[in-house]
PDB file of N, CA and C in Angstrom:
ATOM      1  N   UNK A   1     -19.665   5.231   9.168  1.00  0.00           N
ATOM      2  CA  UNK A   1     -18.985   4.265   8.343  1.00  0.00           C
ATOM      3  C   UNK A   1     -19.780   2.965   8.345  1.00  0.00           C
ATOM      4  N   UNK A   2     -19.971   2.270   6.924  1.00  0.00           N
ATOM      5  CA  UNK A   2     -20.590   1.110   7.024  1.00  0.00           C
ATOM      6  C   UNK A   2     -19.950  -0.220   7.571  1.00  0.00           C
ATOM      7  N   UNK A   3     -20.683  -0.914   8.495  1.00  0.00           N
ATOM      8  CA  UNK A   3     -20.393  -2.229   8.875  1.00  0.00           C
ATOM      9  C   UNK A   3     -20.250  -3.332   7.937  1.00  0.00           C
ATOM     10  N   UNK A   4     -19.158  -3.636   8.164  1.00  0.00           N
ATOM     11  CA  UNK A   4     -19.061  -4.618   6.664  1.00  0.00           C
ATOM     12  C   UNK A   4     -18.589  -6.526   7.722  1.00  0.00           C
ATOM     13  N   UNK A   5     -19.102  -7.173   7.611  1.00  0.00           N
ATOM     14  CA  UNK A   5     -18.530  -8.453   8.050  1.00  0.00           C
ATOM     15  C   UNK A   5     -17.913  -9.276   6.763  1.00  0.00           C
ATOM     16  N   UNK A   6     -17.550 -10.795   6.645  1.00  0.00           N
ATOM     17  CA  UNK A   6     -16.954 -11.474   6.153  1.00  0.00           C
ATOM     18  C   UNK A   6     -17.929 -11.868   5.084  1.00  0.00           C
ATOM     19  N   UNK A   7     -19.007 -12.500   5.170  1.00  0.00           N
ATOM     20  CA  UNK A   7     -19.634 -12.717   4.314  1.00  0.00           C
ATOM     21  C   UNK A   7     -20.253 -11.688   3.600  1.00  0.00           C
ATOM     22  N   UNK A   8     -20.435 -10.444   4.307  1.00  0.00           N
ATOM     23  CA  UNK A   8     -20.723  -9.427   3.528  1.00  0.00           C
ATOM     24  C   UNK A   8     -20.111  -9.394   1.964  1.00  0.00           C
ATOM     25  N   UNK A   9     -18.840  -9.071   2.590  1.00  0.00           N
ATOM     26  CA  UNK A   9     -17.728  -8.211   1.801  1.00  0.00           C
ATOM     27  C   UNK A   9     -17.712  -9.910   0.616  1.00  0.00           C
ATOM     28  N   UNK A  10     -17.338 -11.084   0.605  1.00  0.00           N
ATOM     29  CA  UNK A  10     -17.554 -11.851   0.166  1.00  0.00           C
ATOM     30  C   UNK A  10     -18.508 -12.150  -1.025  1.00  0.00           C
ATOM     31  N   UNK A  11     -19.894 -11.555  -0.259  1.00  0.00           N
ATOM     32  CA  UNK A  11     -21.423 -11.595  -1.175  1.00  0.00           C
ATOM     33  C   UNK A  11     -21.076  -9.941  -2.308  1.00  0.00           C
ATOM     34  N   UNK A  12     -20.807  -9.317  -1.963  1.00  0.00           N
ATOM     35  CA  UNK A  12     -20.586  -8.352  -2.477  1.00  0.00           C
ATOM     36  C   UNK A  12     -19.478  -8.186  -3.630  1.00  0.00           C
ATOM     37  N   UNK A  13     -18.406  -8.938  -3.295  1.00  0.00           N
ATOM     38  CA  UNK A  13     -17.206  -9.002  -4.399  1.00  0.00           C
ATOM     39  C   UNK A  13     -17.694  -9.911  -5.178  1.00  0.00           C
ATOM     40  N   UNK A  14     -18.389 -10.830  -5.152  1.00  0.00           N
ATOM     41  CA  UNK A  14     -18.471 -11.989  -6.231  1.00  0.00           C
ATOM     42  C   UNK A  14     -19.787 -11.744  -7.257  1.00  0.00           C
ATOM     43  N   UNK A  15     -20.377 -10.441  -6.788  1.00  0.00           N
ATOM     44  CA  UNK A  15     -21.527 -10.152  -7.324  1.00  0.00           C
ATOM     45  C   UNK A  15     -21.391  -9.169  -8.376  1.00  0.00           C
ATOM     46  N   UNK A  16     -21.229 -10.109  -9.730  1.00  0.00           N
ATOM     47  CA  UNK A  16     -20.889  -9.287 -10.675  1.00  0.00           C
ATOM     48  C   UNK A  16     -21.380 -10.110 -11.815  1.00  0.00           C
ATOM     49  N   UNK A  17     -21.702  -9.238 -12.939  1.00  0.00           N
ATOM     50  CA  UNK A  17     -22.398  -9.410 -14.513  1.00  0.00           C
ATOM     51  C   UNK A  17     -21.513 -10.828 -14.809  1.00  0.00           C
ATOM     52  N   UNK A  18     -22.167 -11.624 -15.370  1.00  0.00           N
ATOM     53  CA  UNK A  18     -22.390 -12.752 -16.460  1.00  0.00           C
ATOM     54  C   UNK A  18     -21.178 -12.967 -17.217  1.00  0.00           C
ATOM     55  N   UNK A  19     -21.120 -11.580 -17.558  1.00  0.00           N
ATOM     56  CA  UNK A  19     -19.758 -12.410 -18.853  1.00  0.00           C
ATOM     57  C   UNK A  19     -18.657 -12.308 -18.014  1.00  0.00           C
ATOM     58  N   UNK A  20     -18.526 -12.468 -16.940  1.00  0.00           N
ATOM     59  CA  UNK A  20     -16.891 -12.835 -16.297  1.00  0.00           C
ATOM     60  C   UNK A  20     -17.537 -13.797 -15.159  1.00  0.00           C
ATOM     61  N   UNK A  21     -18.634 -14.667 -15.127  1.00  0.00           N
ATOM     62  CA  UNK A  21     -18.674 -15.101 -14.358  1.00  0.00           C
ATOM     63  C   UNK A  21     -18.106 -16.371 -14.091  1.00  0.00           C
ATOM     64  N   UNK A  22     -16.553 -16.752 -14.757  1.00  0.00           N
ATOM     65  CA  UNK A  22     -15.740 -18.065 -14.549  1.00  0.00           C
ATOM     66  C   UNK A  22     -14.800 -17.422 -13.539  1.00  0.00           C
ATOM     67  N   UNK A  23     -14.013 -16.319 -13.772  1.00  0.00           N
ATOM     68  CA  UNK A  23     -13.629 -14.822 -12.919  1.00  0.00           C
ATOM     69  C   UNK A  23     -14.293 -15.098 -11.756  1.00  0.00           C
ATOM     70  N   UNK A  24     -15.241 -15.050 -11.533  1.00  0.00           N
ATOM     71  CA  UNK A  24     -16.018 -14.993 -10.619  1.00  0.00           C
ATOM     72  C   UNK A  24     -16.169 -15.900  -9.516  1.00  0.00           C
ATOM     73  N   UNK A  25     -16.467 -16.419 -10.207  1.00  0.00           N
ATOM     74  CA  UNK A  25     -16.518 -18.062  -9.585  1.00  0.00           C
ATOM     75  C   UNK A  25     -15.175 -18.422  -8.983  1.00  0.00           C
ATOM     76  N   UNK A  26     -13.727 -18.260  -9.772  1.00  0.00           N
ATOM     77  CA  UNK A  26     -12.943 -18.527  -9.383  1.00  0.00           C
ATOM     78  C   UNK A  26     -12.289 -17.631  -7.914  1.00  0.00           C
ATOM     79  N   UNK A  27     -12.610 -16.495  -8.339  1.00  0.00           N
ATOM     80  CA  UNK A  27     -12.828 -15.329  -6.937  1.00  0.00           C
ATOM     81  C   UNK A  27     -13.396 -15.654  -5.837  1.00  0.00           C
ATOM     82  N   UNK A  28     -14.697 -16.222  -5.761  1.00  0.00           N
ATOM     83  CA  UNK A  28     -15.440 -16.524  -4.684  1.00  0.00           C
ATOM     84  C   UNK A  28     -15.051 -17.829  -4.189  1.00  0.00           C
ATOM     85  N   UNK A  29     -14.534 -18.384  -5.234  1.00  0.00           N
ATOM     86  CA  UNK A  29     -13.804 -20.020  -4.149  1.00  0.00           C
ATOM     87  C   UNK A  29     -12.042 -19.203  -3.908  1.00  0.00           C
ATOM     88  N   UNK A  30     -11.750 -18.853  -4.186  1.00  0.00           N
ATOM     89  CA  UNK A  30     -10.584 -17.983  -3.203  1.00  0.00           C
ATOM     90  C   UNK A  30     -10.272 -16.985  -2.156  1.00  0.00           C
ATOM     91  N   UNK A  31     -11.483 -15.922  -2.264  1.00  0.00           N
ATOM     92  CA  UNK A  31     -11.953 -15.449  -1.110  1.00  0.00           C
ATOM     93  C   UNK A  31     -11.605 -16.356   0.467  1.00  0.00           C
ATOM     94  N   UNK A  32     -12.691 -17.478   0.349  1.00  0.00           N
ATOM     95  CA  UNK A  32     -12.120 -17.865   1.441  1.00  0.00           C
ATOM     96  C   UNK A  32     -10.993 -18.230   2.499  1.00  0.00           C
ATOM     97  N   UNK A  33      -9.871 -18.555   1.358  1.00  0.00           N
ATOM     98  CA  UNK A  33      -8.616 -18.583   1.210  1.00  0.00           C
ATOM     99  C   UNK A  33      -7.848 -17.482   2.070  1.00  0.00           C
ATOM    100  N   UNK A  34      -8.507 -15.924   2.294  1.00  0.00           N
ATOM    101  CA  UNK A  34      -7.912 -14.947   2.781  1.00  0.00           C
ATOM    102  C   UNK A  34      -8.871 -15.154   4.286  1.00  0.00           C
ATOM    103  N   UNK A  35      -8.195 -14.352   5.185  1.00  0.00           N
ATOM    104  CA  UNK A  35      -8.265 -13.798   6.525  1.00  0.00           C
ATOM    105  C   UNK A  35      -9.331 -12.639   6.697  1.00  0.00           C
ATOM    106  N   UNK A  36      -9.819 -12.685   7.497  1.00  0.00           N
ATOM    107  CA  UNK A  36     -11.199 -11.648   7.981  1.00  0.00           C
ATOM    108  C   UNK A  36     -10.736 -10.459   7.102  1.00  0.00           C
ATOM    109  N   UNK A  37      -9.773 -10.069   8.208  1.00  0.00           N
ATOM    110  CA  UNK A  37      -9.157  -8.613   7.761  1.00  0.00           C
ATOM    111  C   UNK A  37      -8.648  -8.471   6.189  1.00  0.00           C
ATOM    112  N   UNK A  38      -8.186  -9.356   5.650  1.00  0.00           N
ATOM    113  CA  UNK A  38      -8.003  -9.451   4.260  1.00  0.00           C
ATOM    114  C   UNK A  38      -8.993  -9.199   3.437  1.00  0.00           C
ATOM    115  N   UNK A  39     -10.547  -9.974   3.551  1.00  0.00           N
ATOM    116  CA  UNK A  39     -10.966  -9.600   2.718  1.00  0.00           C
ATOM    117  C   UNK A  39     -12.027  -8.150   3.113  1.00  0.00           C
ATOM    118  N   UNK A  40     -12.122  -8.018   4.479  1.00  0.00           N
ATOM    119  CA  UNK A  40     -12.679  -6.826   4.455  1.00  0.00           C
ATOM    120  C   UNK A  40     -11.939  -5.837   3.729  1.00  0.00           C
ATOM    121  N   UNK A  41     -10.646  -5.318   3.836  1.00  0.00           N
ATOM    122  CA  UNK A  41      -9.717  -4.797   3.427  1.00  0.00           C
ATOM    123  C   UNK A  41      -9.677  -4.358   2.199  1.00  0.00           C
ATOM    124  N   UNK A  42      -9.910  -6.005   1.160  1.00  0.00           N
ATOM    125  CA  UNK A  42     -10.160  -5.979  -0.293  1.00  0.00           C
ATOM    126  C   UNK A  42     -11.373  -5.254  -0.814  1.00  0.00           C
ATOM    127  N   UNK A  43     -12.570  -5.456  -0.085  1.00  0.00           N
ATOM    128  CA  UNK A  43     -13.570  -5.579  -0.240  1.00  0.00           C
ATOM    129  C   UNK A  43     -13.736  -3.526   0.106  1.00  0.00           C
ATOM    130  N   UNK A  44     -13.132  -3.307   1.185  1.00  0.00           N
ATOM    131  CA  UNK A  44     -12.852  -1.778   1.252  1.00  0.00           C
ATOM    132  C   UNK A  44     -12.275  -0.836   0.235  1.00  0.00           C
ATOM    133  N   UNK A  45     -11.154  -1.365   0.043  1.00  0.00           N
ATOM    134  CA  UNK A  45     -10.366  -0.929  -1.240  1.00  0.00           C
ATOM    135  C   UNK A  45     -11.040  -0.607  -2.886  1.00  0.00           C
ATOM    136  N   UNK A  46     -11.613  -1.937  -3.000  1.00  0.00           N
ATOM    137  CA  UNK A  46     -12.065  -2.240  -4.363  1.00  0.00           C
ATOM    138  C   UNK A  46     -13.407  -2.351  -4.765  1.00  0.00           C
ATOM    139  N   UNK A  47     -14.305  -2.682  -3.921  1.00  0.00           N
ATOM    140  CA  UNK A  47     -15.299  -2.006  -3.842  1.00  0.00           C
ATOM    141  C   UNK A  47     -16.210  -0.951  -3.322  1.00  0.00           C
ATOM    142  N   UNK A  48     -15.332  -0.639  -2.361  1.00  0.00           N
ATOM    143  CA  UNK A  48     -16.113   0.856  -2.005  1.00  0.00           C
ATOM    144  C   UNK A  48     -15.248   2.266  -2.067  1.00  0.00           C
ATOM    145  N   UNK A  49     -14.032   1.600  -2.644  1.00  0.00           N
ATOM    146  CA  UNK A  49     -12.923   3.016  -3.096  1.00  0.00           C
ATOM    147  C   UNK A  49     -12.571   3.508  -1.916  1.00  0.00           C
ATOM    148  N   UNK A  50     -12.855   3.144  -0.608  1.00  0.00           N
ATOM    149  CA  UNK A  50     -12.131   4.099   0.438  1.00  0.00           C
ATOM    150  C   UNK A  50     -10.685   4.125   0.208  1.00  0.00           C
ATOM    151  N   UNK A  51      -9.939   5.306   0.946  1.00  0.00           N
ATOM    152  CA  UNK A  51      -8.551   5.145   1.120  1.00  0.00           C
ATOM    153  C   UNK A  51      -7.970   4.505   2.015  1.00  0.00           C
ATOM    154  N   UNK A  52      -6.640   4.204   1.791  1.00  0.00           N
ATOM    155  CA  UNK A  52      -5.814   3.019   3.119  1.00  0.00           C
ATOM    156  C   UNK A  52      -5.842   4.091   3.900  1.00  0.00           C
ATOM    157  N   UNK A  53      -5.932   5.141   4.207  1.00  0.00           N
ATOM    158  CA  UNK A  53      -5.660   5.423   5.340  1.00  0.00           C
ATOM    159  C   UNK A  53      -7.640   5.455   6.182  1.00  0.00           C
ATOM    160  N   UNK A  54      -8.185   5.250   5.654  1.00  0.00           N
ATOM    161  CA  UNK A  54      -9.821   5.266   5.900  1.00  0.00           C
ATOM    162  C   UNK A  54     -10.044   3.667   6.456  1.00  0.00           C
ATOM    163  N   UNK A  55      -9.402   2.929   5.671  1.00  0.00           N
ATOM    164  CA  UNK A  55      -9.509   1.319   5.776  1.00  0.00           C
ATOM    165  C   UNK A  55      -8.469   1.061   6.885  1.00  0.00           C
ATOM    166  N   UNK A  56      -7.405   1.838   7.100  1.00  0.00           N
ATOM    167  CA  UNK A  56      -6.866   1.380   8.126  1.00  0.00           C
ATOM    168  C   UNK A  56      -7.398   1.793  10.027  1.00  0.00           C
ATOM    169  N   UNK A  57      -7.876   2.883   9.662  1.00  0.00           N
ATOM    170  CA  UNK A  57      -9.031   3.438  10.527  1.00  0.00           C
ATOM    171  C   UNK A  57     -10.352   2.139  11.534  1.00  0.00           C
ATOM    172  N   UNK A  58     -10.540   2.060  10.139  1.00  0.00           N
ATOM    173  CA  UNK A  58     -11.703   0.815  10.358  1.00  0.00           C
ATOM    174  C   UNK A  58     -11.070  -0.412  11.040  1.00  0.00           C
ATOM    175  N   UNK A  59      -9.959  -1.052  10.599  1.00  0.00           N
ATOM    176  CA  UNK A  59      -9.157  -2.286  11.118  1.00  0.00           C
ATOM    177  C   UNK A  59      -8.416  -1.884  12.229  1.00  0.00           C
ATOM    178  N   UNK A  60      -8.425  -0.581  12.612  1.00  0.00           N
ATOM    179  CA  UNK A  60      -7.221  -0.092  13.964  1.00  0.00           C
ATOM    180  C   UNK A  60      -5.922  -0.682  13.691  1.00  0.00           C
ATOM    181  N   UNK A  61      -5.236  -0.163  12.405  1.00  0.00           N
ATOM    182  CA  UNK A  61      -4.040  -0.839  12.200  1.00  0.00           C
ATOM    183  C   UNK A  61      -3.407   0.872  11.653  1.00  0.00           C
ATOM    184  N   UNK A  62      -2.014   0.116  11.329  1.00  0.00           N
ATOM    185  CA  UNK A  62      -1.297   1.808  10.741  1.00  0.00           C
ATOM    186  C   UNK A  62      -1.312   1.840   9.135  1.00  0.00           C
ATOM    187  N   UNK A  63      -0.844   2.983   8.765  1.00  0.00           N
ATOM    188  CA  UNK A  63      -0.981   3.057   7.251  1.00  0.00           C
ATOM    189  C   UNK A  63      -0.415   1.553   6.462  1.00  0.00           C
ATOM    190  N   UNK A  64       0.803   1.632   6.911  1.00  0.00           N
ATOM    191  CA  UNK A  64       1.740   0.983   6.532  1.00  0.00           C
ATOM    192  C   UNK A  64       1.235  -0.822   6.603  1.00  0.00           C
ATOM    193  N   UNK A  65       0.729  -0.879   7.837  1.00  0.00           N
ATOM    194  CA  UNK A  65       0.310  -2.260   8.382  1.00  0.00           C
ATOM    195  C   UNK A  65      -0.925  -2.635   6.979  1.00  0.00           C
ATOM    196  N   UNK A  66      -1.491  -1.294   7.273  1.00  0.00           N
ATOM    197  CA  UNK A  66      -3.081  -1.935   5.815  1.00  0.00           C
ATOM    198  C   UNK A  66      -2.713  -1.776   4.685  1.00  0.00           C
ATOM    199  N   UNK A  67      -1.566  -1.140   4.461  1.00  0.00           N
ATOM    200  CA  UNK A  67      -1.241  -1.209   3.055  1.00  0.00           C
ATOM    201  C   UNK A  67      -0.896  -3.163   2.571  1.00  0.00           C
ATOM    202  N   UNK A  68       0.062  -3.292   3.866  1.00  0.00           N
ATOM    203  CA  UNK A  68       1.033  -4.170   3.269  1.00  0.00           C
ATOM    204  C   UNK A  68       0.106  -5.658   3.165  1.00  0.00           C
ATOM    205  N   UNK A  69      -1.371  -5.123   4.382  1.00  0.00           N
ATOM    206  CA  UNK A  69      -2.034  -6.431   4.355  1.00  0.00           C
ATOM    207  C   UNK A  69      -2.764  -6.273   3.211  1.00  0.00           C
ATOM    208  N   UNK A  70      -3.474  -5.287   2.516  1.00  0.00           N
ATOM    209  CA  UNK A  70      -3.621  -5.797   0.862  1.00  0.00           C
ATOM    210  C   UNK A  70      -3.101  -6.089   0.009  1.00  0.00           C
ATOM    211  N   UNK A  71      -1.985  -5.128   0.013  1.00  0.00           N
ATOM    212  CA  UNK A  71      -0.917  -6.194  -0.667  1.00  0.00           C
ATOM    213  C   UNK A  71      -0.816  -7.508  -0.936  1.00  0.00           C
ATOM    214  N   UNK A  72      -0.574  -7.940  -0.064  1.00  0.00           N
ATOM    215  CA  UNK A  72      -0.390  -9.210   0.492  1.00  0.00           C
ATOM    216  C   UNK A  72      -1.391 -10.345   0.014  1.00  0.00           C
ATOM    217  N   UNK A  73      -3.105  -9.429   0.608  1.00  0.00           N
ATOM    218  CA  UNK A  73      -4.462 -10.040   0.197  1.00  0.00           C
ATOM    219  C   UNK A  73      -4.151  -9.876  -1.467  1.00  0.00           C
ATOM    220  N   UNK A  74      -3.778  -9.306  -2.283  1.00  0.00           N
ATOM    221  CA  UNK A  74      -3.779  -9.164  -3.838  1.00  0.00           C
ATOM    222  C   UNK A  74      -2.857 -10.421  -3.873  1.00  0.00           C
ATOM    223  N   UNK A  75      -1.704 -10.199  -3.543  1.00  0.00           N
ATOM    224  CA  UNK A  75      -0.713 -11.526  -3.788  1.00  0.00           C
ATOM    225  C   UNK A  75      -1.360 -12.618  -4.339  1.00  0.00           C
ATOM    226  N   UNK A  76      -1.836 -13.320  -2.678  1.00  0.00           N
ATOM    227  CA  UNK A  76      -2.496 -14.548  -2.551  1.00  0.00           C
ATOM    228  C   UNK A  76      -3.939 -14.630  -3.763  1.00  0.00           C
ATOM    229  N   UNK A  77      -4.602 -13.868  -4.090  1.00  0.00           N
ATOM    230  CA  UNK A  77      -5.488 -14.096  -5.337  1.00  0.00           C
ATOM    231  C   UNK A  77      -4.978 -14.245  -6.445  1.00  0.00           C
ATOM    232  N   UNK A  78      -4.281 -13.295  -6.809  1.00  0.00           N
ATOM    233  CA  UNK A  78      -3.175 -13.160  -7.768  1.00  0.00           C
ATOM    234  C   UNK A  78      -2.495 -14.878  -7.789  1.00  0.00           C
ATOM    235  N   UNK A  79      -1.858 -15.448  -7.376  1.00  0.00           N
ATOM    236  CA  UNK A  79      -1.718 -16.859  -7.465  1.00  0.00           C
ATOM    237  C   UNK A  79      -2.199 -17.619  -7.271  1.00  0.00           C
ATOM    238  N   UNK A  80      -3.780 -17.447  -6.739  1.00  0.00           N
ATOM    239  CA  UNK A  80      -4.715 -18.585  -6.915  1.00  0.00           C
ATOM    240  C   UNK A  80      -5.492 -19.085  -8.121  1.00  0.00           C
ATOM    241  N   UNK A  81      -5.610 -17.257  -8.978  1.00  0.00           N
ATOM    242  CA  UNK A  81      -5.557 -17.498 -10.251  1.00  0.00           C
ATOM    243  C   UNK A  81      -4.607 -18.223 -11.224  1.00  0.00           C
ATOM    244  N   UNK A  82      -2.987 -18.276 -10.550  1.00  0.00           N
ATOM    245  CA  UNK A  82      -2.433 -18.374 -11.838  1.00  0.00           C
ATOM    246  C   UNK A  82      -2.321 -19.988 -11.250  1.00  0.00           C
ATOM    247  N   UNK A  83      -2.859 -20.109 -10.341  1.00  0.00           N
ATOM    248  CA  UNK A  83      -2.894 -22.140 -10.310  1.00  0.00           C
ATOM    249  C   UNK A  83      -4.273 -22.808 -10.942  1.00  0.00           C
ATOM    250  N   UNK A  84      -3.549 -24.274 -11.006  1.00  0.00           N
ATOM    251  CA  UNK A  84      -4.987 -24.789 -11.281  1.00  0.00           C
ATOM    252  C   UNK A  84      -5.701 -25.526 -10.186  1.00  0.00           C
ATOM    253  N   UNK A  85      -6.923 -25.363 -10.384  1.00  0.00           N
ATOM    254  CA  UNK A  85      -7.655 -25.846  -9.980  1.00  0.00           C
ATOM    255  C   UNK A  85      -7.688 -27.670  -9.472  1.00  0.00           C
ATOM    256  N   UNK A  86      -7.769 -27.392  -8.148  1.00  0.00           N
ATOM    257  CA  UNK A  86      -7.957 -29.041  -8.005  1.00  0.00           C
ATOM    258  C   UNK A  86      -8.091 -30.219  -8.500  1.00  0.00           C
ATOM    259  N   UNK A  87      -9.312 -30.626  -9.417  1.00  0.00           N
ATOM    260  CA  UNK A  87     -10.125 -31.079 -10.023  1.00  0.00           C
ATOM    261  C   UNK A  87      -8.749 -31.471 -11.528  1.00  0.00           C
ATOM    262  N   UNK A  88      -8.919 -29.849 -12.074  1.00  0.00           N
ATOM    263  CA  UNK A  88      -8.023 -29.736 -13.158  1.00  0.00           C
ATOM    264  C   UNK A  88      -6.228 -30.636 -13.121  1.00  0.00           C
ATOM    265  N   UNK A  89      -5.974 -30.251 -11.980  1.00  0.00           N
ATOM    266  CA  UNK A  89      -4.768 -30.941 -11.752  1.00  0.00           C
ATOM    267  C   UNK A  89      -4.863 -32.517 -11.755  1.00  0.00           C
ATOM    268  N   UNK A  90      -5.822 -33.412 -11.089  1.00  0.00           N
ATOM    269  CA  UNK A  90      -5.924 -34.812 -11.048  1.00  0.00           C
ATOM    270  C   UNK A  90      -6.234 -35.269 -12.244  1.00  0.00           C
ATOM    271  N   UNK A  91      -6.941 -34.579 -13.132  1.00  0.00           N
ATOM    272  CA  UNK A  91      -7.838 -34.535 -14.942  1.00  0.00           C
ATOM    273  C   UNK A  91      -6.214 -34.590 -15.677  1.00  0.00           C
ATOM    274  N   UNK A  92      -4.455 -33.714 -15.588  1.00  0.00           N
ATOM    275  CA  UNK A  92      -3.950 -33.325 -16.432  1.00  0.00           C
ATOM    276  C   UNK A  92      -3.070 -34.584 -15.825  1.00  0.00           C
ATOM    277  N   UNK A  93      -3.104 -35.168 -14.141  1.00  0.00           N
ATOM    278  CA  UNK A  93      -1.965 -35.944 -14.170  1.00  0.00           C
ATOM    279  C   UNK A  93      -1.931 -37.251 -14.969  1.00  0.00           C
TER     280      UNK A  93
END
């Protein structure tokens, strides 16, 4: 099984074609936002297709435990997208 660390999995998710690279961008400044295990997790899931029960293997957690922590890791992106941006917020007040 491949060794994956934080910045790995990080360099690897954000590394993607041009025409989504605002997507992108916005991904890689949220990444950080998640927990080791979170984004390895993500980074297991979605880019290398393993199964939760393969990914939970790797983290020494139970099915249930790695399910709920991607979950969870989707959540938190999932509403980092639907906020705005720092910058954007002080620009609209």
């Amino acid at each position: 099984m491949k060794r994956v660390t934080r910045a790995t999995a990080i360099s690897e998710i954000t590394a993607r074609p041009l025409e989504r690279e605002a997507e992108i961008k916005r991904l890689h400044d949220l990444l950080p936002s998640l927990g080791d295990e979170e984004i390895i997790a993500v980074y297991f899931r979605f880019w290398e297709s393993l199964l939760i029960e393969d990914i939970a293997k790797i983290l020494g957690r139970s099915w249930d435990d790695t399910d709920q922590l991607i979950e969870r890791s989707i959540r938190k992106l999932r509403r980092g997208f639907f906020e705005l941006p720092d910058a954007w917020q002080s620009i609209a007040a």
